[in-house]
Protein backbone atom coordinates (compact mmCIF):
# COMPACT_ATOMS: atom_id res chain seq x y z
CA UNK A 1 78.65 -71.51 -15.73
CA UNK A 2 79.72 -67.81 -15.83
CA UNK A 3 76.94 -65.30 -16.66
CA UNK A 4 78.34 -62.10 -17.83
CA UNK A 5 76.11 -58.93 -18.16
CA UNK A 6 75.35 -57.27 -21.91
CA UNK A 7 75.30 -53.15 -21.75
CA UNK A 8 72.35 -52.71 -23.64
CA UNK A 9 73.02 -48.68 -23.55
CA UNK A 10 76.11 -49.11 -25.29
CA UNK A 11 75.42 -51.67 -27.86
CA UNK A 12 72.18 -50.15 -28.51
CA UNK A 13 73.39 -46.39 -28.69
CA UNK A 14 71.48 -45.02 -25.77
CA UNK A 15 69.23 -48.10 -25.33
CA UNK A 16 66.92 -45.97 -27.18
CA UNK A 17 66.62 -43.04 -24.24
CA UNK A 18 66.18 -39.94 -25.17
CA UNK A 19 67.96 -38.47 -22.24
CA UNK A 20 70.21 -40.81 -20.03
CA UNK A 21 70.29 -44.55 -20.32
CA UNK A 22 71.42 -46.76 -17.13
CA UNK A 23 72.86 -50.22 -17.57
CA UNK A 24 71.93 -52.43 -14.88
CA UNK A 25 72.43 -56.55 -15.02
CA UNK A 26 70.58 -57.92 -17.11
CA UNK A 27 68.35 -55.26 -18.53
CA UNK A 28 68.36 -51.30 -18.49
CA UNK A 29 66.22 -48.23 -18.14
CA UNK A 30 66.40 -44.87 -19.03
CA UNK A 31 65.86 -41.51 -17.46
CA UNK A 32 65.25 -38.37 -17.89
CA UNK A 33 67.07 -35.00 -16.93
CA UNK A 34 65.74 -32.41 -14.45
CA UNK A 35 62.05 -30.84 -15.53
CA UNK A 36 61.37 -33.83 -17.67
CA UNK A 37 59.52 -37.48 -16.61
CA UNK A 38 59.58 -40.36 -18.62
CA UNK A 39 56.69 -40.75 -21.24
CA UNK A 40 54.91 -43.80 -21.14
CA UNK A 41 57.04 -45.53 -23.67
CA UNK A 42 59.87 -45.33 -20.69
CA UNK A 43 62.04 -43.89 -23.45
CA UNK A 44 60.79 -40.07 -24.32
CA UNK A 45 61.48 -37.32 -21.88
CA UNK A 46 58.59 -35.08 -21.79
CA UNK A 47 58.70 -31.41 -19.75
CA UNK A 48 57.40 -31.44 -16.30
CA UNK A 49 54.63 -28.04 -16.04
CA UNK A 50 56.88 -26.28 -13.17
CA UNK A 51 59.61 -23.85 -13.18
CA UNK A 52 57.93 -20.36 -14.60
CA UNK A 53 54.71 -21.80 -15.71
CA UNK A 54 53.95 -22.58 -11.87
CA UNK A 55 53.41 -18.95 -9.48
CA UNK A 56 56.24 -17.60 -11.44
CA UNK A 57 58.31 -20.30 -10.64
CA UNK A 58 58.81 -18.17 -6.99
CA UNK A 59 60.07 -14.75 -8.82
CA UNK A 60 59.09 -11.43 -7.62
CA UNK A 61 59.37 -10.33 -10.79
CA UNK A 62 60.76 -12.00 -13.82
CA UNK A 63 61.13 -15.52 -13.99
CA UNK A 64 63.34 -17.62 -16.66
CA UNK A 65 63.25 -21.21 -17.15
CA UNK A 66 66.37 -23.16 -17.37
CA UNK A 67 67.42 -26.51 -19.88
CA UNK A 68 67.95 -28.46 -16.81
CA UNK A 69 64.17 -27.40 -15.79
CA UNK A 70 65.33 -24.85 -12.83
CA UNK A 71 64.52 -21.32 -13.22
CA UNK A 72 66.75 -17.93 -12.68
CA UNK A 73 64.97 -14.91 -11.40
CA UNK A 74 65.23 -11.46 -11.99
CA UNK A 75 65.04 -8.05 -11.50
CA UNK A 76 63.40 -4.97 -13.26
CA UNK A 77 65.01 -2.01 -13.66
CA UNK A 78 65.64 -0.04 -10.84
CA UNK A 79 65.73 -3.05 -8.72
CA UNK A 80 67.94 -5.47 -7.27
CA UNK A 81 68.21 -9.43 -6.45
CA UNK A 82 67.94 -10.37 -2.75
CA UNK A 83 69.89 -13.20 -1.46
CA UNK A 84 67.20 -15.13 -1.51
CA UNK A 85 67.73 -15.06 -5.39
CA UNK A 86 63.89 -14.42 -5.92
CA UNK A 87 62.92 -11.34 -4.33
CA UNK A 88 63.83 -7.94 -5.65
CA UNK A 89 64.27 -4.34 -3.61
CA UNK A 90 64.75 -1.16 -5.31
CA UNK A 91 68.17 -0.49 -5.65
CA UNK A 92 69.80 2.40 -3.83
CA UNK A 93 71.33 4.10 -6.96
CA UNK A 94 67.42 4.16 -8.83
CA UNK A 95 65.62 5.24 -5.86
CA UNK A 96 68.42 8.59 -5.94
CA UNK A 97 67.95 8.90 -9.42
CA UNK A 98 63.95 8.65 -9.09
CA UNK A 99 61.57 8.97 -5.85
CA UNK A 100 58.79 8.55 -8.06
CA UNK A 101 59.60 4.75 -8.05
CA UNK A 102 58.66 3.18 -5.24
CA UNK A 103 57.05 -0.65 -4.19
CA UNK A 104 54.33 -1.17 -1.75
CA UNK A 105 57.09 -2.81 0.33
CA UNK A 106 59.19 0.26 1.14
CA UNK A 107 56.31 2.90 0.98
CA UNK A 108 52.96 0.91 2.64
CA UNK A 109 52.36 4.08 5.00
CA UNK A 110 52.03 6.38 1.83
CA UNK A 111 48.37 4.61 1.22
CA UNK A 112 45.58 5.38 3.12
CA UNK A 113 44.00 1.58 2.80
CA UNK A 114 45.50 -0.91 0.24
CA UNK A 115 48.34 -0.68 -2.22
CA UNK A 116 48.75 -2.24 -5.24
CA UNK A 117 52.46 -2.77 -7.02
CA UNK A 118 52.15 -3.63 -11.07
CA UNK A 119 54.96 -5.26 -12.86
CA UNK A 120 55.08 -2.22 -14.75
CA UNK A 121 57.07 -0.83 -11.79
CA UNK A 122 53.88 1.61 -11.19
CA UNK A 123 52.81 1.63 -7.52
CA UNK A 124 48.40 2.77 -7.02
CA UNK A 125 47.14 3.44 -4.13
CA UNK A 126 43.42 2.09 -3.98
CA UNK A 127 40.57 1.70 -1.49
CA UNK A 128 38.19 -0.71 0.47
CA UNK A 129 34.36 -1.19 -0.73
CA UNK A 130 32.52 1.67 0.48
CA UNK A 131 35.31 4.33 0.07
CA UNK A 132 36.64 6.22 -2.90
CA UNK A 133 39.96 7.83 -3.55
CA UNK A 134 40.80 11.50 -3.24
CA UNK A 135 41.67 12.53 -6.78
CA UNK A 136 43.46 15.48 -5.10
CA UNK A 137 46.16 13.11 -3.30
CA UNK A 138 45.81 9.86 -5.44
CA UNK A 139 46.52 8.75 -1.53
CA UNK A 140 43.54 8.83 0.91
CA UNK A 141 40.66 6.69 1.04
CA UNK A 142 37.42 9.07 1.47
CA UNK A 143 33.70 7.44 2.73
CA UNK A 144 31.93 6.66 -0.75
CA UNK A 145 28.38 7.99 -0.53
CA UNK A 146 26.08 5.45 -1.98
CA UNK A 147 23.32 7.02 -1.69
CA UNK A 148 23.94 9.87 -4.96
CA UNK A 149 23.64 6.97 -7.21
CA UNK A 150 20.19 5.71 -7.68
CA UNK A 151 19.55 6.40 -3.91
CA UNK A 152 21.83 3.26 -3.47
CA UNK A 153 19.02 0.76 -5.00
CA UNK A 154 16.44 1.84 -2.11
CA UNK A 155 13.23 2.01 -2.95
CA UNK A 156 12.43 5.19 -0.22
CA UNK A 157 15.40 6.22 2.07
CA UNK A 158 18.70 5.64 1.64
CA UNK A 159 21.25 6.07 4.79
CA UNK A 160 24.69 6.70 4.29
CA UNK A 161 27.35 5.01 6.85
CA UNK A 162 30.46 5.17 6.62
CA UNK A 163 31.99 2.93 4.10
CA UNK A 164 28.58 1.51 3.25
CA UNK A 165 25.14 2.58 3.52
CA UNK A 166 21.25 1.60 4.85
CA UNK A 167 17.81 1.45 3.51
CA UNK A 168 14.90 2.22 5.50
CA UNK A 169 11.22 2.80 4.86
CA UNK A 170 8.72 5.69 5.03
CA UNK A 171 5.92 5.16 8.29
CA UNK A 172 3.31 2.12 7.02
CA UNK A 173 5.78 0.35 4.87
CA UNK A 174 8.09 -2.86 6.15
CA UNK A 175 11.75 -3.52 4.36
CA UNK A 176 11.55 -6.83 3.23
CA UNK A 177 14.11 -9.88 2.76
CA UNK A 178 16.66 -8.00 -0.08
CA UNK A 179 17.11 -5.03 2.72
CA UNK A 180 15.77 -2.69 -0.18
CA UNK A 181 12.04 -3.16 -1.00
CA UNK A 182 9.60 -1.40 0.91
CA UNK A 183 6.34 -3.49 1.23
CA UNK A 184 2.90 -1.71 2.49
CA UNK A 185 1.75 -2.53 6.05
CA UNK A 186 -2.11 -3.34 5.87
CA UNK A 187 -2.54 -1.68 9.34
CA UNK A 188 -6.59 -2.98 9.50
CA UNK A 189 -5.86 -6.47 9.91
CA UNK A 190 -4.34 -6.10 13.42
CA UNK A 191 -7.39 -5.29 15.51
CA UNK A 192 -9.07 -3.51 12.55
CA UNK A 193 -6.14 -0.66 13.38
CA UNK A 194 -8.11 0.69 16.72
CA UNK A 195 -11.39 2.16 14.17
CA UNK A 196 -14.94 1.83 15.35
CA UNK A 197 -16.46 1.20 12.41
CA UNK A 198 -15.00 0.69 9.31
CA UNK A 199 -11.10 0.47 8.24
CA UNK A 200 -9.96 1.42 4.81
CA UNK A 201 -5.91 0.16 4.01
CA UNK A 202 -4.24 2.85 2.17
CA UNK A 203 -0.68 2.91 0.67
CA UNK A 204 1.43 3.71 4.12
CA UNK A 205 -1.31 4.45 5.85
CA UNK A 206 -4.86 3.83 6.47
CA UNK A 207 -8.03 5.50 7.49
CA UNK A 208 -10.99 5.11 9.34
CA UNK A 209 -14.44 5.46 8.10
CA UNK A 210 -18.39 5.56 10.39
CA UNK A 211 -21.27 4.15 9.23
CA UNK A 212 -24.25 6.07 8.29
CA UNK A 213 -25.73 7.96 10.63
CA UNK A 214 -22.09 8.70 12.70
CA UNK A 215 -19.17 11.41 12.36
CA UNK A 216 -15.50 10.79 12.82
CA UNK A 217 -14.08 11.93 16.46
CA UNK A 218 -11.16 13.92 16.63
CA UNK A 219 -9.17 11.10 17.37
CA UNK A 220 -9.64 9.83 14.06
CA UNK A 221 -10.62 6.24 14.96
CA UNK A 222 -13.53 6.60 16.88
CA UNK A 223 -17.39 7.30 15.75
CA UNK A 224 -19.53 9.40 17.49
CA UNK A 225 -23.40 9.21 16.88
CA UNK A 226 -24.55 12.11 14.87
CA UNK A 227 -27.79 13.95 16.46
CA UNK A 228 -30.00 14.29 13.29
CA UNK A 229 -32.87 16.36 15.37
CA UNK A 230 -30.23 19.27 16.20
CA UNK A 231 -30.26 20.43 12.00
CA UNK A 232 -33.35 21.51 10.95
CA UNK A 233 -35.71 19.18 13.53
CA UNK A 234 -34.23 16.18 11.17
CA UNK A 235 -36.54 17.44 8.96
CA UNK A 236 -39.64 16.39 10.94
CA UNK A 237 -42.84 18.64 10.92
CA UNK A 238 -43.04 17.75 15.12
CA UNK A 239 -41.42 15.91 17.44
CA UNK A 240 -37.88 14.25 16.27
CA UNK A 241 -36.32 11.53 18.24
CA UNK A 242 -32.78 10.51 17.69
CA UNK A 243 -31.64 7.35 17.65
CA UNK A 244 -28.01 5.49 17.47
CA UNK A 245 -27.49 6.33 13.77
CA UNK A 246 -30.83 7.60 12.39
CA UNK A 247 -33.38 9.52 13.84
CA UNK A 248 -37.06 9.16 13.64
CA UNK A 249 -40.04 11.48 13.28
CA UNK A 250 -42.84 11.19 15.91
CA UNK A 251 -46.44 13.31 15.95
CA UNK A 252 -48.35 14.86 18.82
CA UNK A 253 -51.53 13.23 20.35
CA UNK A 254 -54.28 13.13 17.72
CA UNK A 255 -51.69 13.17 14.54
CA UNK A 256 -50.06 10.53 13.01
CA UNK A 257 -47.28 10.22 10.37
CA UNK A 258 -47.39 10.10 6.54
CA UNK A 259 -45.67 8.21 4.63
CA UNK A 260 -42.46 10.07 4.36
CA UNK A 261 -41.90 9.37 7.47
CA UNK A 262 -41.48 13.30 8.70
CA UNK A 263 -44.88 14.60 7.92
CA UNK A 264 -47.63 14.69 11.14
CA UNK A 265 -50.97 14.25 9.51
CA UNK A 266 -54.23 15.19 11.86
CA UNK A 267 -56.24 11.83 12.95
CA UNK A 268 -59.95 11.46 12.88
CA UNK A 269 -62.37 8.98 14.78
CA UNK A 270 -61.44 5.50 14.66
CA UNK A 271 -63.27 3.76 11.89
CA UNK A 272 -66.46 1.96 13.27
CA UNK A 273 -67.64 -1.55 12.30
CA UNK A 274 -70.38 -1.98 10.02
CA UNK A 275 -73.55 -4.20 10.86
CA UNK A 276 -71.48 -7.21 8.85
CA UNK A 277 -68.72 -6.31 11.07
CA UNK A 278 -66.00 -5.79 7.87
CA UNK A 279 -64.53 -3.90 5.75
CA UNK A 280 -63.63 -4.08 2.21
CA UNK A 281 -60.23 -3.48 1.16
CA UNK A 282 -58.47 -4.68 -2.05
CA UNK A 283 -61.43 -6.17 -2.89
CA UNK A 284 -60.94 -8.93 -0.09
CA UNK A 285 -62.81 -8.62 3.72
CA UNK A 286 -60.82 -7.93 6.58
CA UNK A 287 -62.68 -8.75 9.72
CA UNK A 288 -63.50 -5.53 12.01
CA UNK A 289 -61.93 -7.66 15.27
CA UNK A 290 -58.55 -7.62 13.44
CA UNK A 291 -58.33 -3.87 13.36
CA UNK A 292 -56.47 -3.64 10.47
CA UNK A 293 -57.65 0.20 10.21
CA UNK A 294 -56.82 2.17 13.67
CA UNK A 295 -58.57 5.55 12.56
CA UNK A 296 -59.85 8.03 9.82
CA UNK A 297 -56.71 11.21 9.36
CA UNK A 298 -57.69 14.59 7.93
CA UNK A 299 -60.54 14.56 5.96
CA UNK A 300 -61.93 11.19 5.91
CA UNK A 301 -60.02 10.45 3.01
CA UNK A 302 -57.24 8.54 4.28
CA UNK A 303 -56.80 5.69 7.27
CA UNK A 304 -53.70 4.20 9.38
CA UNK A 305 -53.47 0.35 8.45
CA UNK A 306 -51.04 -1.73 10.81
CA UNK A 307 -49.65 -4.36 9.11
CA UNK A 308 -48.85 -7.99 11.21
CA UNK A 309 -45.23 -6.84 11.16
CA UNK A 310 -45.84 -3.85 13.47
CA UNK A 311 -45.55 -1.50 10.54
CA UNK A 312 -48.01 1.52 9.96
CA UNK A 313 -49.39 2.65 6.51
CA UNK A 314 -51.55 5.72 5.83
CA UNK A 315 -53.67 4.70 2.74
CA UNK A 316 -56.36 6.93 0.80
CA UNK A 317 -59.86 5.09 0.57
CA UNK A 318 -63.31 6.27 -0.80
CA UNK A 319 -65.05 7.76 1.30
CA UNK A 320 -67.29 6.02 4.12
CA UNK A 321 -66.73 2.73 2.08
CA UNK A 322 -63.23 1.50 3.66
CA UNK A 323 -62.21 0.36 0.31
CA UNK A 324 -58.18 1.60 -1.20
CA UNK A 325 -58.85 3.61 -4.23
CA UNK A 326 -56.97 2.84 -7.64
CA UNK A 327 -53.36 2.98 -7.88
CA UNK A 328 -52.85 6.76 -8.71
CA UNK A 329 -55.65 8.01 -7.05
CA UNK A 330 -56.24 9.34 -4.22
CA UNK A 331 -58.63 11.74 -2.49
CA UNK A 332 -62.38 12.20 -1.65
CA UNK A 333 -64.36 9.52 -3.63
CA UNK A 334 -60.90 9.17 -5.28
CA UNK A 335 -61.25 12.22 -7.30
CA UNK A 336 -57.24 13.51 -7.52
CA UNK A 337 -54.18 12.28 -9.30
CA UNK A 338 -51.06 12.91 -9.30
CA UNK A 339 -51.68 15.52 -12.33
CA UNK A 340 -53.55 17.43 -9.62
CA UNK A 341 -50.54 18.26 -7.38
CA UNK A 342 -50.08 22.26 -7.19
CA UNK A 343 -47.18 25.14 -6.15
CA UNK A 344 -44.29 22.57 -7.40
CA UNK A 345 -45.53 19.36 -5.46
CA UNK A 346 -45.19 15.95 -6.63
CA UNK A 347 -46.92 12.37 -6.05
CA UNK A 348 -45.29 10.71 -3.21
CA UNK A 349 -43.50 6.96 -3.68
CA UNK A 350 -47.02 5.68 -3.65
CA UNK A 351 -48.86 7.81 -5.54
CA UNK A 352 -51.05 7.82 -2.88
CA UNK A 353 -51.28 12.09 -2.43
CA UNK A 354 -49.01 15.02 -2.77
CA UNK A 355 -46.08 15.97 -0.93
CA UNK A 356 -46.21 19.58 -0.92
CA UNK A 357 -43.11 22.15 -0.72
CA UNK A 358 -42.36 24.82 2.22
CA UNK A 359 -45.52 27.21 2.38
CA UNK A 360 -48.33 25.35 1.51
CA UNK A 361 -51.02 22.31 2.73
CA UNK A 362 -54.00 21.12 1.22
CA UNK A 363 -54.46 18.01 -0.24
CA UNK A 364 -53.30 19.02 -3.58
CA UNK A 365 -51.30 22.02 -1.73
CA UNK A 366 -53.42 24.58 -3.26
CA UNK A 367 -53.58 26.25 -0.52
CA UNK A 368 -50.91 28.55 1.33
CA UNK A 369 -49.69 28.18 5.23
CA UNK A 370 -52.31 29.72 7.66
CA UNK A 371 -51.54 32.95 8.92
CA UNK A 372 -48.70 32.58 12.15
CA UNK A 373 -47.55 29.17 10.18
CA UNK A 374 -44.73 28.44 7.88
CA UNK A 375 -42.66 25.68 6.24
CA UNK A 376 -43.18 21.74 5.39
CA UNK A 377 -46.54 21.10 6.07
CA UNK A 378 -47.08 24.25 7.75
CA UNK A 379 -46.26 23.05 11.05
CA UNK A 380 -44.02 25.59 12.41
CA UNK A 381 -45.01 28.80 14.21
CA UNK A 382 -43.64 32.42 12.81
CA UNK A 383 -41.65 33.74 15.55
CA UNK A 384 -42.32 37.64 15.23
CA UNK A 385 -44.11 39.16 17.72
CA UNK A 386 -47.25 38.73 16.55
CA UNK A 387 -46.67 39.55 13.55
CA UNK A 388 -46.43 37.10 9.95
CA UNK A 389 -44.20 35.73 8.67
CA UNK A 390 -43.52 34.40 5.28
CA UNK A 391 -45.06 30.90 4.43
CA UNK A 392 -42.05 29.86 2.70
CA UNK A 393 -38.97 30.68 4.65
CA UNK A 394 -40.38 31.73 7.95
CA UNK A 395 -38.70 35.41 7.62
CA UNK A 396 -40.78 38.01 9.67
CA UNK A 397 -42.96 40.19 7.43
CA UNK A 398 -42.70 43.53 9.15
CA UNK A 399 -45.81 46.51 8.38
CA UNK A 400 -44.46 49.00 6.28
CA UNK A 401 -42.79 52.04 7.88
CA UNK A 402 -41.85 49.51 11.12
């Protein structure tokens, strides 16, 4: 039996294609014309995104699509195809008629750094990051200097390179990760920054400080001790000892210090036993073999106690009894307060006697230096020739005439 094939495109007026329809035996398809694809029915043609829609479709310039899906290029005006039918040059009759239009092709050496050709036809000249364009020329690229504006985002100092720029930071501060921030340097945590005694961090810097008791060298970091006894005795009334950082007041034989700690007081015998072999003191008995009480100062009215701890205390007692007298009271059977105190003195810490100014002694200081003496507890000698001096300051009181 003879099989014959049906044309399904022409009984079927196209087979139902939109574009081309192709018999083949037994059955058909269609297709579609250039820039088209078949749909998914196999029937419709639908466009194919190329030609212009895709870099221009290859133009230099203008680009035009074409029914068959090809594309035509051309030129502005001014400018001419190149055989390459996509490329365009300026042609010879516009560039007579105008010099002013020119294309980054023809003309690259007229910029300094980058060119730039718009469709327009305009040709700029422009510059790298870190440069700006002379607005003299419109041609040359001059170093930008970042550094005008906002100090270029450094927080201190602001370097300009050319065609960019550097932040730094002031002495004591570090430039951290974002190459802008300056951070403070805490100099006294690496070997306490080379001070003796005491560091002190400061923004950018730091500074060293001595303890009590010490001055700062010249070198700034080290502490030298300072000799209290070289200004004014360190206010002792005899013999001043210095020591590393303090300095401390010491008496002559047969004195002993008060309880300021700079006064000499005059001692007395030492304080004898009595037949029970105590004393009384704060109404308790101390036994004699202890010797709690060293000796009797000035009058009788006071004594040295040593303490276990080594310590020495002059205390005021009643007389010939060895007993403390009342808080506030102090004195020959106890007889003085601290209302008593003459010339501008005032109760010491433990209201124990006066402490009298420059010029006068006495147990309530009612009584002026002895003539040839002057000062705190009238223990300094007039230096005039024989002559006196004033109890007060120590000045030389001269005759009159002399």
């Amino acid at each position: 039996m003879l099989l014959s094939d049906v044309d399904e495109c022409s009984l079927m007026k196209g087979g139902g294609c939109e574009h081309e329809c192709l018999n083949a035996f037994g059955s058909y398809r269609c297709q579609c014309r250039r820039g088209y694809r078949l749909a998914h029915d196999q029937r419709s043609c639908e466009r194919v995104l190329e030609g212009c829609q895709v870099g221009n479709g290859g133009c230099q310039h203008d680009c035009h699509d074409q029914p068959d899906g090809g594309v035509v290029c051309s030129c502005r005006s001014g400018y001419q195809l190149e055989p390459d039918r996509k490329s365009c040059v300026e042609s010879l009759n516009a560039l007579a008629l105008s010099r002013e239009r020119v294309t980054c092709v023809s003309h690259r050496n007229d910029c300094h750094q980058l060119c730039m050709d718009f469709v327009s036809g305009e040709v700029q000249c422009r510059c790298l990051p870190g440069y700006q364009l002379d607005i003299n020329d419109l041609h040359t690229c001059n170093d930008a200097n970042e550094c005008s504006k906002d100090n270029g985002g450094c927080a201190q100092i602001c370097e300009n390179t050319i065609g960019s720029f550097q932040c730094s930071c002031n002495t004591g501060y570090l430039l951290i990760y974002d190459q802008k921030t300056c951070e403070d340097i805490n100099e006294c945590v690496n070997n306490n920054a080379g001070c003796d005694h005491t560091c002190l961090n400061t923004p950018g810097s730091y500074q060293c400080m001595c303890e009590e008791g010490h001055t700062l060298a010249g070198d700034k970091h080290s502490c030298h001790d300072v000799n209290e006894c070289m200004d004014n005795n360190g206010n002792c009334s005899q013999l001043c000892k210095n020591e590393n950082g303090k300095r401390r007041c010491e008496c002559f034989g047969g004195y002993v210090i008060a309880p300021d700690g700079r006064t000499c007081i005059a001692a007395m015998d030492s304080i004898r036993a009595s037949s029970s072999n105590t004393f009384s003191f704060n109404q308790s008995d101390v036994a004699a073999n202890e010797t709690n009480f060293e000796y009797l100062i000035g009058d009788g009215s006071h004594a040295v106690m040593h303490h276990s701890s080594g310590q020495e205390e002059v205390v005021p007692l009643v007389q010939n009894t060895g007993r403390e007298c009342d808080a506030g009271q102090f004195g020959i059977n106890c007889q003085f307060s601290c209302a008593d105190c003459r010339n501008g003195a005032r109760c010491n810490r433990r209201k124990s006697g006066c402490e009298c100014l420059a010029g006068f002694t006495g147990m309530i200081c009612d009584e002026k230096c002895p003539t040839g003496l002057w000062g705190i507890g009238c223990n300094s000698i007039c230096a005039c020739d024989g002559q006196t001096c004033d109890p007060i300051t120590g000045d030389c009181l001269c005759p009159a005439g002399v």
